[in-house]
C-alpha atoms as a PDB file:
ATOM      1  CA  UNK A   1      49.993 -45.115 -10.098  1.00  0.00           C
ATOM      2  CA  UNK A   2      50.652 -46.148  -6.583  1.00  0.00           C
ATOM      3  CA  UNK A   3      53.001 -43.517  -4.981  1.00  0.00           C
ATOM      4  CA  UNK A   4      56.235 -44.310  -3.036  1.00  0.00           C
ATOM      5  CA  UNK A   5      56.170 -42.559   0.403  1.00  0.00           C
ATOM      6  CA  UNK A   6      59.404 -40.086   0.573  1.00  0.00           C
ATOM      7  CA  UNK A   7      61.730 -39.152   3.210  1.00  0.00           C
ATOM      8  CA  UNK A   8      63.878 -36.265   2.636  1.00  0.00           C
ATOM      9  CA  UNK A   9      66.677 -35.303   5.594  1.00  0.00           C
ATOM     10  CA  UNK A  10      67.619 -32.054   5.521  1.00  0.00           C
ATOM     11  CA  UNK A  11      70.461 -31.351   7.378  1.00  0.00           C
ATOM     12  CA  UNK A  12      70.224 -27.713   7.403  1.00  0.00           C
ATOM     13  CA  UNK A  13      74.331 -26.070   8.212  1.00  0.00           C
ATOM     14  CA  UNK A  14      74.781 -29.429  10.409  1.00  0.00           C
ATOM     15  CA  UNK A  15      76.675 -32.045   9.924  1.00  0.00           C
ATOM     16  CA  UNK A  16      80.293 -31.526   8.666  1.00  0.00           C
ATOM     17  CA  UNK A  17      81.924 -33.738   5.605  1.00  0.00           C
ATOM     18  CA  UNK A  18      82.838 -36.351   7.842  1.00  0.00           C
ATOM     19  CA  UNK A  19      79.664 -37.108   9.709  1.00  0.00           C
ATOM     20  CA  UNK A  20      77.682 -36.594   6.846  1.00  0.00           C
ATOM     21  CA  UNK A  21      79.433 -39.212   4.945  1.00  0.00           C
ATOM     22  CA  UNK A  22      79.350 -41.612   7.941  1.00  0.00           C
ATOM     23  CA  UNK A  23      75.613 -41.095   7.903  1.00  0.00           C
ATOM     24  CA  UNK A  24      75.573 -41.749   4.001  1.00  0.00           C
ATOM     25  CA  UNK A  25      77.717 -44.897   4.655  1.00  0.00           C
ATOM     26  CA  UNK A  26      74.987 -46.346   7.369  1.00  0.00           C
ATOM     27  CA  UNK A  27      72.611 -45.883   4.588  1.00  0.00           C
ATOM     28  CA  UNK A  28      74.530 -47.837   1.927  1.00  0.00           C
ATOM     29  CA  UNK A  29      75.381 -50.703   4.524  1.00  0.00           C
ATOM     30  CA  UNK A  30      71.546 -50.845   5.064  1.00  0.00           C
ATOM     31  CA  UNK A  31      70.708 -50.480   1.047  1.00  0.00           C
ATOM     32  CA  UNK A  32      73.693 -53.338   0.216  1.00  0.00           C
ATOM     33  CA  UNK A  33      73.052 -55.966   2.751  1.00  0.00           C
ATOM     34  CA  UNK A  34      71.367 -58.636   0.596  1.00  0.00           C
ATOM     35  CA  UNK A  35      70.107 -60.257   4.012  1.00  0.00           C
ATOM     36  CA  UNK A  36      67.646 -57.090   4.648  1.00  0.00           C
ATOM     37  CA  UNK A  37      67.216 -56.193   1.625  1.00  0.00           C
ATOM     38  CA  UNK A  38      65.973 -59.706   0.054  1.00  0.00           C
ATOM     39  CA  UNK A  39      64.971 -61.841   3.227  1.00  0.00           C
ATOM     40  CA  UNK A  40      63.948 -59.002   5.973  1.00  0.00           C
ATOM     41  CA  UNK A  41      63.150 -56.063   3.813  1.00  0.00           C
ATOM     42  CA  UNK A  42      65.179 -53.386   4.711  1.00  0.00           C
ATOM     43  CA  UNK A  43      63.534 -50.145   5.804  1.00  0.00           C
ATOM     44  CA  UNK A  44      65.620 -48.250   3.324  1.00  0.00           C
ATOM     45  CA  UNK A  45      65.138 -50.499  -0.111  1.00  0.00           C
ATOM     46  CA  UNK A  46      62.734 -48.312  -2.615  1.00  0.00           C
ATOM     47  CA  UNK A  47      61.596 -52.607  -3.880  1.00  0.00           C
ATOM     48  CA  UNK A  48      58.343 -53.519  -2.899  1.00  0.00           C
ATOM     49  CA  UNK A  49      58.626 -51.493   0.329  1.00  0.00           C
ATOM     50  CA  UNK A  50      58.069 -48.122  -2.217  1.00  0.00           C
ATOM     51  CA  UNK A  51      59.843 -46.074  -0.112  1.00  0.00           C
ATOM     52  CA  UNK A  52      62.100 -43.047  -1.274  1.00  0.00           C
ATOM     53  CA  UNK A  53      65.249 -41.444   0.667  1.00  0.00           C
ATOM     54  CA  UNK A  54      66.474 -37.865  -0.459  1.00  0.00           C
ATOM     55  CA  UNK A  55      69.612 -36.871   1.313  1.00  0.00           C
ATOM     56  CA  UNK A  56      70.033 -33.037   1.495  1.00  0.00           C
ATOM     57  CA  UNK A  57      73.288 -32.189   3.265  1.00  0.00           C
ATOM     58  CA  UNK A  58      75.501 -28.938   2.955  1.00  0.00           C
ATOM     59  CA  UNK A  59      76.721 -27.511  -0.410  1.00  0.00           C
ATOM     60  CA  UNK A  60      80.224 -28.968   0.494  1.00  0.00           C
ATOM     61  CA  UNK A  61      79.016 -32.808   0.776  1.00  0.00           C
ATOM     62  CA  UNK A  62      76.857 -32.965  -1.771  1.00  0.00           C
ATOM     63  CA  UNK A  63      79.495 -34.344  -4.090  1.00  0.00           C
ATOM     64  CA  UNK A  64      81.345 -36.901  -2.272  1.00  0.00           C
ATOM     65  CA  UNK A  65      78.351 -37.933  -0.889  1.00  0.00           C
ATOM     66  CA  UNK A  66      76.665 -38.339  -4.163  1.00  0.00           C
ATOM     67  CA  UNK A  67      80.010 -39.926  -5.385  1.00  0.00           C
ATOM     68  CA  UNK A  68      79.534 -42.499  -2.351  1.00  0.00           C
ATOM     69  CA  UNK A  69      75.810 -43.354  -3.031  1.00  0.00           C
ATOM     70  CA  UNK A  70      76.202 -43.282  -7.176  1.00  0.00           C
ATOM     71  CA  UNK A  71      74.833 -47.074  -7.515  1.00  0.00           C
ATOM     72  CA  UNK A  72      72.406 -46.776  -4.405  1.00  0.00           C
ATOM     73  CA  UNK A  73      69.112 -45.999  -4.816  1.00  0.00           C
ATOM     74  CA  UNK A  74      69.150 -43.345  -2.426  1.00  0.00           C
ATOM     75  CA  UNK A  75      68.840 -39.814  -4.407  1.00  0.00           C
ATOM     76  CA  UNK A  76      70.546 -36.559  -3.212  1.00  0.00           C
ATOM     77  CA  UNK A  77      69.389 -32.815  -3.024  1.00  0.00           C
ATOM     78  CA  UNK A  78      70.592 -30.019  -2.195  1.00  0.00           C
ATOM     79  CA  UNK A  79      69.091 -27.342   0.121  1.00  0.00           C
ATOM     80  CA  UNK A  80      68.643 -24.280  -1.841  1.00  0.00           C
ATOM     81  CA  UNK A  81      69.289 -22.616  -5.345  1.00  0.00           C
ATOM     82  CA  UNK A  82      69.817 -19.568  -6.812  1.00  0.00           C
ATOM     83  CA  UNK A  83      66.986 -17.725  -8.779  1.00  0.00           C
ATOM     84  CA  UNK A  84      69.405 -16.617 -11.173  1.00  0.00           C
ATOM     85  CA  UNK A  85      71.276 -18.735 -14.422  1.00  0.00           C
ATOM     86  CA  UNK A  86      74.440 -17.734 -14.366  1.00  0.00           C
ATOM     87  CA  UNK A  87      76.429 -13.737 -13.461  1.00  0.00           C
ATOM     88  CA  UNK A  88      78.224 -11.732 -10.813  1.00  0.00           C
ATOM     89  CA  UNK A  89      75.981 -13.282  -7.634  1.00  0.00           C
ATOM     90  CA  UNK A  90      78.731 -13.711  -5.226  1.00  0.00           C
ATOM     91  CA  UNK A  91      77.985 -16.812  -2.881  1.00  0.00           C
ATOM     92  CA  UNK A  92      74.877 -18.304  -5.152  1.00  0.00           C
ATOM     93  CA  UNK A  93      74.751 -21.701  -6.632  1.00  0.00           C
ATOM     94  CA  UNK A  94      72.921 -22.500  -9.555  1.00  0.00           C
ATOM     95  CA  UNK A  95      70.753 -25.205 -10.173  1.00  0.00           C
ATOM     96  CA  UNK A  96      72.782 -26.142 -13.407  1.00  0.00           C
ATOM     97  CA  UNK A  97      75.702 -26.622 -11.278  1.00  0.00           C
ATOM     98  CA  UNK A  98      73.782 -28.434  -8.775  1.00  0.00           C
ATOM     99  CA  UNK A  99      72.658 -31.150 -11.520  1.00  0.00           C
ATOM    100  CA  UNK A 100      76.344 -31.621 -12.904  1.00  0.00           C
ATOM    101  CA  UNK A 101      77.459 -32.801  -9.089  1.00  0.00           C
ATOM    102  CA  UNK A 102      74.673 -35.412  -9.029  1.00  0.00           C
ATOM    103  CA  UNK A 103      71.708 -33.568  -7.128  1.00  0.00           C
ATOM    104  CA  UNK A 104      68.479 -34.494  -8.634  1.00  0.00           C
ATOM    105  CA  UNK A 105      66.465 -32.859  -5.784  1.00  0.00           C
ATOM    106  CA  UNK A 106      66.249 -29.202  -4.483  1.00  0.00           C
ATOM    107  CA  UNK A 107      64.448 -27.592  -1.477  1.00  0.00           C
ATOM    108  CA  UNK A 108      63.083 -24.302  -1.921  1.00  0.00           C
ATOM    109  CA  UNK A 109      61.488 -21.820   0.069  1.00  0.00           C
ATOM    110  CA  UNK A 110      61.989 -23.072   3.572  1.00  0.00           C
ATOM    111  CA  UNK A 111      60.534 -20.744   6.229  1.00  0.00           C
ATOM    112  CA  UNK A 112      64.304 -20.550   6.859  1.00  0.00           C
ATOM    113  CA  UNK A 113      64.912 -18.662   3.615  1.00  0.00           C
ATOM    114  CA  UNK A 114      61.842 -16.870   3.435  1.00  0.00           C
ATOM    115  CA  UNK A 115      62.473 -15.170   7.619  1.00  0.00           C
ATOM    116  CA  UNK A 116      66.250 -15.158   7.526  1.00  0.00           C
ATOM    117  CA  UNK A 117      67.004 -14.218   3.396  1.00  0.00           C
ATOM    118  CA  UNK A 118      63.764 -12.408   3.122  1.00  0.00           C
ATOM    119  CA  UNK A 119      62.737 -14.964  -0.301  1.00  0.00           C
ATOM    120  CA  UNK A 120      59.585 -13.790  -1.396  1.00  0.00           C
ATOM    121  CA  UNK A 121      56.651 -16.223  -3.152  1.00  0.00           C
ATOM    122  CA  UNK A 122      58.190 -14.575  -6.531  1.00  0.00           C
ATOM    123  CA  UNK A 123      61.873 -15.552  -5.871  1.00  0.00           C
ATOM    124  CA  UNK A 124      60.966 -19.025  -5.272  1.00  0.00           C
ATOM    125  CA  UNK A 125      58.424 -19.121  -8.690  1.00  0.00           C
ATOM    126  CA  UNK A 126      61.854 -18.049 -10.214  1.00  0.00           C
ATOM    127  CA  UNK A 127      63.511 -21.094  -8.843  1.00  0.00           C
ATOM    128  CA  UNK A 128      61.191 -23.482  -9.403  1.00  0.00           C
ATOM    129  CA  UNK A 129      60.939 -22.529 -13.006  1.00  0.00           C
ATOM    130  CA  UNK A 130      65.748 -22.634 -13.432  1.00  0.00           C
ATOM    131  CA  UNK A 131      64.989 -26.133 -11.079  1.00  0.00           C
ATOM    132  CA  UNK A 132      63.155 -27.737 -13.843  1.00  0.00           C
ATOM    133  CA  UNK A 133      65.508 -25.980 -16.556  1.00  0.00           C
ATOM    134  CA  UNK A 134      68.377 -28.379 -14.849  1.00  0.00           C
ATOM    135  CA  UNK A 135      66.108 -31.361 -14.809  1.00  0.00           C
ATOM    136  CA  UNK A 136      65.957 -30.957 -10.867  1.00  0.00           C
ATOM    137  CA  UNK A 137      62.804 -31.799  -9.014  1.00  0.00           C
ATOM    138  CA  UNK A 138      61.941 -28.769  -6.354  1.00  0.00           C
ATOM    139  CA  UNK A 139      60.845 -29.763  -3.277  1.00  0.00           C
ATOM    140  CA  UNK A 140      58.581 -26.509  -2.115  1.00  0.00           C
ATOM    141  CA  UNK A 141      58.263 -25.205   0.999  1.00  0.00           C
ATOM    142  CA  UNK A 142      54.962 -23.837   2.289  1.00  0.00           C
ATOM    143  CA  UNK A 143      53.410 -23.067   5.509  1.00  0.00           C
ATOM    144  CA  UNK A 144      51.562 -20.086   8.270  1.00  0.00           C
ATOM    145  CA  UNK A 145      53.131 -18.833  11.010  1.00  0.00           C
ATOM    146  CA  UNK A 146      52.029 -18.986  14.980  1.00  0.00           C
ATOM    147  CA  UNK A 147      49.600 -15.631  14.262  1.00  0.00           C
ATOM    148  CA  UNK A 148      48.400 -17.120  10.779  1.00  0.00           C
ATOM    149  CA  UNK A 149      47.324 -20.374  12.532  1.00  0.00           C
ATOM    150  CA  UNK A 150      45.729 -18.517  15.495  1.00  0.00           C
ATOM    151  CA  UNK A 151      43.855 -16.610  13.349  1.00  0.00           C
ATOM    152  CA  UNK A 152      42.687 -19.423  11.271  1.00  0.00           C
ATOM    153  CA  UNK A 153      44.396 -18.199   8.088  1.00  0.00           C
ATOM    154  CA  UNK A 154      46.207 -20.988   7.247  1.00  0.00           C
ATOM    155  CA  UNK A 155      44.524 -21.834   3.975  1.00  0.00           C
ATOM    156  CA  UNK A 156      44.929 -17.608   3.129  1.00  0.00           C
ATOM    157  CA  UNK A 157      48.233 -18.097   3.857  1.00  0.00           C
ATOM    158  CA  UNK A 158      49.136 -21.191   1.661  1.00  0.00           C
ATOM    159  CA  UNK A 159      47.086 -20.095  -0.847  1.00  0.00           C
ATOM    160  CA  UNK A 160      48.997 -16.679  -1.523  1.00  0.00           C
ATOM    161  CA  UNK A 161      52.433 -18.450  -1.460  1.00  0.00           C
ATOM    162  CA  UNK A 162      51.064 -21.029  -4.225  1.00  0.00           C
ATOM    163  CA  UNK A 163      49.641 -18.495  -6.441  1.00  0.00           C
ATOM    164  CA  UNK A 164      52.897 -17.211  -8.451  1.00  0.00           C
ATOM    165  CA  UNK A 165      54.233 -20.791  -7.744  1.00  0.00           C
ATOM    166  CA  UNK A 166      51.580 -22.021  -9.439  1.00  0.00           C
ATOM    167  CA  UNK A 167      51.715 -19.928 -12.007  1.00  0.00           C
ATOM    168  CA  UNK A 168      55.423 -20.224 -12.873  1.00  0.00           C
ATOM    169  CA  UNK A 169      54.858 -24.339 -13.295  1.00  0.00           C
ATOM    170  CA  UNK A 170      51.927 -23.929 -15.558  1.00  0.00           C
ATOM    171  CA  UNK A 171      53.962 -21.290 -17.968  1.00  0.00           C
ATOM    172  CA  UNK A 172      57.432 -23.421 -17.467  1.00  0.00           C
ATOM    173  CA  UNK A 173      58.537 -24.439 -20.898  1.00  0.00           C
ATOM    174  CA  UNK A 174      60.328 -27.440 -19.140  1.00  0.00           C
ATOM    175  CA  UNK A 175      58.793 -29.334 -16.596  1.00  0.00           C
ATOM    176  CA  UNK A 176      59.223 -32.893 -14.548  1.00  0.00           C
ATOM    177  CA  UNK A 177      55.819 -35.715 -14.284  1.00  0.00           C
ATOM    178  CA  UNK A 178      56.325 -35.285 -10.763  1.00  0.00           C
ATOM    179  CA  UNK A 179      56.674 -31.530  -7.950  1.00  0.00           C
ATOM    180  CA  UNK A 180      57.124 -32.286  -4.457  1.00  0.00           C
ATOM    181  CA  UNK A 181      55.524 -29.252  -2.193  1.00  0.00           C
ATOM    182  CA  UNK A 182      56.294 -29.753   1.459  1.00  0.00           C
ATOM    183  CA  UNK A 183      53.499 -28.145   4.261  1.00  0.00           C
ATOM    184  CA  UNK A 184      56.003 -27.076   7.076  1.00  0.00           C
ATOM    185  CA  UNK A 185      53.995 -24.917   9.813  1.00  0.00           C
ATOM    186  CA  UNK A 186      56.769 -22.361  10.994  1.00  0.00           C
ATOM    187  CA  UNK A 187      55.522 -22.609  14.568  1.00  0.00           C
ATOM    188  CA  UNK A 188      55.758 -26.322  14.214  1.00  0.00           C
ATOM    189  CA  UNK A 189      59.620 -26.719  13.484  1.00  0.00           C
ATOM    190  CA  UNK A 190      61.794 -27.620  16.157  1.00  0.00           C
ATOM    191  CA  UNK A 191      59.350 -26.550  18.854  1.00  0.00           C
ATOM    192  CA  UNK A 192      58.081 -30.065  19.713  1.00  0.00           C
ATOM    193  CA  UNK A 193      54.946 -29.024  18.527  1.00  0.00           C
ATOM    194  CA  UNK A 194      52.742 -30.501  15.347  1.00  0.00           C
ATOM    195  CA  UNK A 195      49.205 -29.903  14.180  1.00  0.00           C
ATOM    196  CA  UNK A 196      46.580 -32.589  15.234  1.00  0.00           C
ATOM    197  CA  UNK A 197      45.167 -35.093  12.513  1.00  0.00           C
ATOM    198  CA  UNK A 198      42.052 -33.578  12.108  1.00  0.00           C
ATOM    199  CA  UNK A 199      43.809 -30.034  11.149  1.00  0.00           C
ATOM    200  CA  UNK A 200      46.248 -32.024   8.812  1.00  0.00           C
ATOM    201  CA  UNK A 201      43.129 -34.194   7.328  1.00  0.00           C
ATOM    202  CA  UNK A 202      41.773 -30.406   6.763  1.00  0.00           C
ATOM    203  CA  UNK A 203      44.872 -29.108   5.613  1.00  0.00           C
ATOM    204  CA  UNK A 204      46.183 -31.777   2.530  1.00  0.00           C
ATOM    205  CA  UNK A 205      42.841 -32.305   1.449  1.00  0.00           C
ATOM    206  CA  UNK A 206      42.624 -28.883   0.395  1.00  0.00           C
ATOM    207  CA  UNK A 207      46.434 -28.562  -0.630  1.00  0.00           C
ATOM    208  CA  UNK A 208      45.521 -32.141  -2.506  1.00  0.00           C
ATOM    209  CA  UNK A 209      42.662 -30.520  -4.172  1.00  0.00           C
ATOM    210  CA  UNK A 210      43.990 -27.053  -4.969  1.00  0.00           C
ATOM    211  CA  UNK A 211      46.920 -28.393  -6.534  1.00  0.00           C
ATOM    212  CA  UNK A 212      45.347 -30.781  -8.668  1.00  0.00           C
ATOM    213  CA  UNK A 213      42.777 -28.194 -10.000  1.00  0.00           C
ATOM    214  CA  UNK A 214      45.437 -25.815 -10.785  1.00  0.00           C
ATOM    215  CA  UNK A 215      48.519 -27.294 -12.030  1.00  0.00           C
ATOM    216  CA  UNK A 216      47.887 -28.564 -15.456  1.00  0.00           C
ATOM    217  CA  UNK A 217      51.180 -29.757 -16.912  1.00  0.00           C
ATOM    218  CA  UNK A 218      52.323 -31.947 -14.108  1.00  0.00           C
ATOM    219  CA  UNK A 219      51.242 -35.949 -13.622  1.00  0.00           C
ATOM    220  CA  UNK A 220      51.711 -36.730 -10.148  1.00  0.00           C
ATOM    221  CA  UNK A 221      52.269 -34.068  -7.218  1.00  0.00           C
ATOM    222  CA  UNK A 222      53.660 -35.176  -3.405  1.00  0.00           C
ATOM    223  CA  UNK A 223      52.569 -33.809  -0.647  1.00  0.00           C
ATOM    224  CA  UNK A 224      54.861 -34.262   2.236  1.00  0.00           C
ATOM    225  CA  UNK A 225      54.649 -32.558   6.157  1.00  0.00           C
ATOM    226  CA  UNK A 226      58.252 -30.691   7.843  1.00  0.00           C
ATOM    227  CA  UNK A 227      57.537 -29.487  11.190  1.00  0.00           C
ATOM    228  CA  UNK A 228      59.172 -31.557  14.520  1.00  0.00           C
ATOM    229  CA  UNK A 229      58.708 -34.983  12.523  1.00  0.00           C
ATOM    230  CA  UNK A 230      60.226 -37.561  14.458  1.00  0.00           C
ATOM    231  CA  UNK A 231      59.174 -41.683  15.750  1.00  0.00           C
ATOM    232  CA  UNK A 232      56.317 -40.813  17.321  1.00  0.00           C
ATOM    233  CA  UNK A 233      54.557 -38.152  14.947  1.00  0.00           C
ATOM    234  CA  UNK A 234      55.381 -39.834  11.650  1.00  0.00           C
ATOM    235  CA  UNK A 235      53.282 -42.802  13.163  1.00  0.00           C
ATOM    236  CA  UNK A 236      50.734 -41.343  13.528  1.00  0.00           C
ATOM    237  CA  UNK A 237      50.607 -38.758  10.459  1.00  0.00           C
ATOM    238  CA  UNK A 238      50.968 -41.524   7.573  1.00  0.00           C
ATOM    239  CA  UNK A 239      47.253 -42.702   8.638  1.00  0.00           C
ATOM    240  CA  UNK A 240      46.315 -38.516   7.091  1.00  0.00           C
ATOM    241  CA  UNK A 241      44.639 -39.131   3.881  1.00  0.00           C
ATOM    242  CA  UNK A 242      47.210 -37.211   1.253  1.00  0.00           C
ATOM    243  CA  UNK A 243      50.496 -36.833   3.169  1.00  0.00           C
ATOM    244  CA  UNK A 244      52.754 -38.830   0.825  1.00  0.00           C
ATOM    245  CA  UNK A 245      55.988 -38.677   3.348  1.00  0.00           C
ATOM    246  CA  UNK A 246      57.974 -36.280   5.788  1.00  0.00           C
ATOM    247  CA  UNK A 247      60.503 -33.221   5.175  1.00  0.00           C
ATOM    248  CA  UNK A 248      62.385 -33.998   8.262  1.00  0.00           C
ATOM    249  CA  UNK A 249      64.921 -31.879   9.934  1.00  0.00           C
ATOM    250  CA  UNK A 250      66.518 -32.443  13.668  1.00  0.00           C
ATOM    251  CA  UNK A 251      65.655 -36.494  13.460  1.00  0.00           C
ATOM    252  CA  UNK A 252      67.660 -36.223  10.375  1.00  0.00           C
ATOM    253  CA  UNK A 253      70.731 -35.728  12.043  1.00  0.00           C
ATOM    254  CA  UNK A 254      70.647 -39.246  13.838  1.00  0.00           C
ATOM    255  CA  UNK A 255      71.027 -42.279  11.688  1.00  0.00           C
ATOM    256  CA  UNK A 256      68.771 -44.646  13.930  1.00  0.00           C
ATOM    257  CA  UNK A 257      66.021 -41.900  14.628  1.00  0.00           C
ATOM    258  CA  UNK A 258      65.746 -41.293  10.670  1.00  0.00           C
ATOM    259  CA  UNK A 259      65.921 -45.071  10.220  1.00  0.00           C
ATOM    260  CA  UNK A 260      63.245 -45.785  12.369  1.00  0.00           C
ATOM    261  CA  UNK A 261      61.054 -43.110  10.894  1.00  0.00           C
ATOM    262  CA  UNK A 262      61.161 -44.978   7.605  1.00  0.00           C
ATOM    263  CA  UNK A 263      60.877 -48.410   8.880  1.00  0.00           C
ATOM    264  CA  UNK A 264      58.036 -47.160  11.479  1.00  0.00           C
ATOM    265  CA  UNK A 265      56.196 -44.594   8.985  1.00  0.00           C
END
């Protein structure tokens, strides 16, 4: 099975209804102009081109912008979920409720999350595992920080965030063909800076490998990279053996920088 090579914008609390759905709009045009699509080949179109584009904006848009794109074939996540089903969790969202307003993605333990909201490796297992309860793919967020990487620990590192991860997918009594895990390097986002091939060659081999050997219920996994993605970097980071697309962030946020990504990368 040949996989498509994804693109996921996440917004992050950016973007308010109206540019979001501007943004969503520029994709459409692009999806429903018959003379890219058919003749050129747009960027955007998921025929032949195998290319996928998962919108994450705010909690607020994800509805009317779902609404908008319903007969595109763009899909739309959201950026986080709540560990818990349902109960008295003031300010949570479930991923039940996230599946009945048309999100078929999630992201899930961003370094975000994990500094700011203190989610542990065992908070995000617990999502993964409701996720896949709500027929939502998780899009999982791994990576070292500055110290880790200076002290060569970034395998260590990975390796104890997978483990109940891991774990929780291979016990799940529910579970997609396909989990999306997403290598971010916290001292690569929005600093400008981004590991060099060799290190990334290094990196997804072994996440490619690791995975493989100990997931046993799911067909295909992506591997994606987050971490100051923009033109210039996604050029050169599709020719990595094993990076299958790009968790993007501040290029998001700009229609023609996130459209040139996927028609460069």
């Amino acid at each position: 099975m040949q996989k498509a090579r994804i693109y996921v914008a996440n917004w992050k609390m950016n973007m308010h209804l109206d540019s979001g759905l501007q943004f969503a709009n520029d994709c459409k045009a692009l999806m429903n102009d018959n003379e890219n699509t058919e003749k050129q080949g747009s960027p955007f179109s998921q025929n032949g081109a195998k290319k996928h584009i998962i919108l994450c904006p705010t909690f607020p848009a994800i509805y009317p912008i779902a609404q908008l794109l319903q007969n595109v074939p763009i899909s739309i996540g959201a950026q986080n979920c709540s560990e818990h089903e349902i109960g008295a969790y003031t300010g949570e969202v479930s991923a039940q409720s996230l599946s009945e307003i048309g999100c078929s993605y999630c992201i899930i333990g961003h370094s975000e999350r994990r500094k700011y909201f203190h989610e542990t490796n065992e908070v995000i297992a617990r999502k993964v595992v409701k996720l896949f309860a709500s027929t939502i793919n998780p899009i999982i967020c791994i990576g070292e920080t500055a110290q880790d990487h200076k002290d060569n620990k970034t395998l260590e590192v990975l390796e104890h965030q997978l483990n109940p991860i891991i774990k929780a997918i291979n016990e799940a009594e529910q579970f997609p063909e396909t989990v999306i895990f997403a290598y971010e390097p916290v001292w690569a986002i929005g600093t400008g800076k981004t590991p060099n091939n060799e290190t990334l060659h290094a990196t997804f081999n072994w996440l490619a490998a690791h995975l493989t050997r100990n997931i046993k219920n799911i067909k295909v996994i992506y591997l994606l990279y987050g971490g100051s993605v923009d033109e210039h970097t996604a050029l050169e980071m599709v020719k990595v053996q094993n990076i299958d697309g790009f968790l993007i962030g501040g290029a998001s946020l700009d229609f023609q920088k996130f459209k040139n990504i996927v028609s460069l990368a």
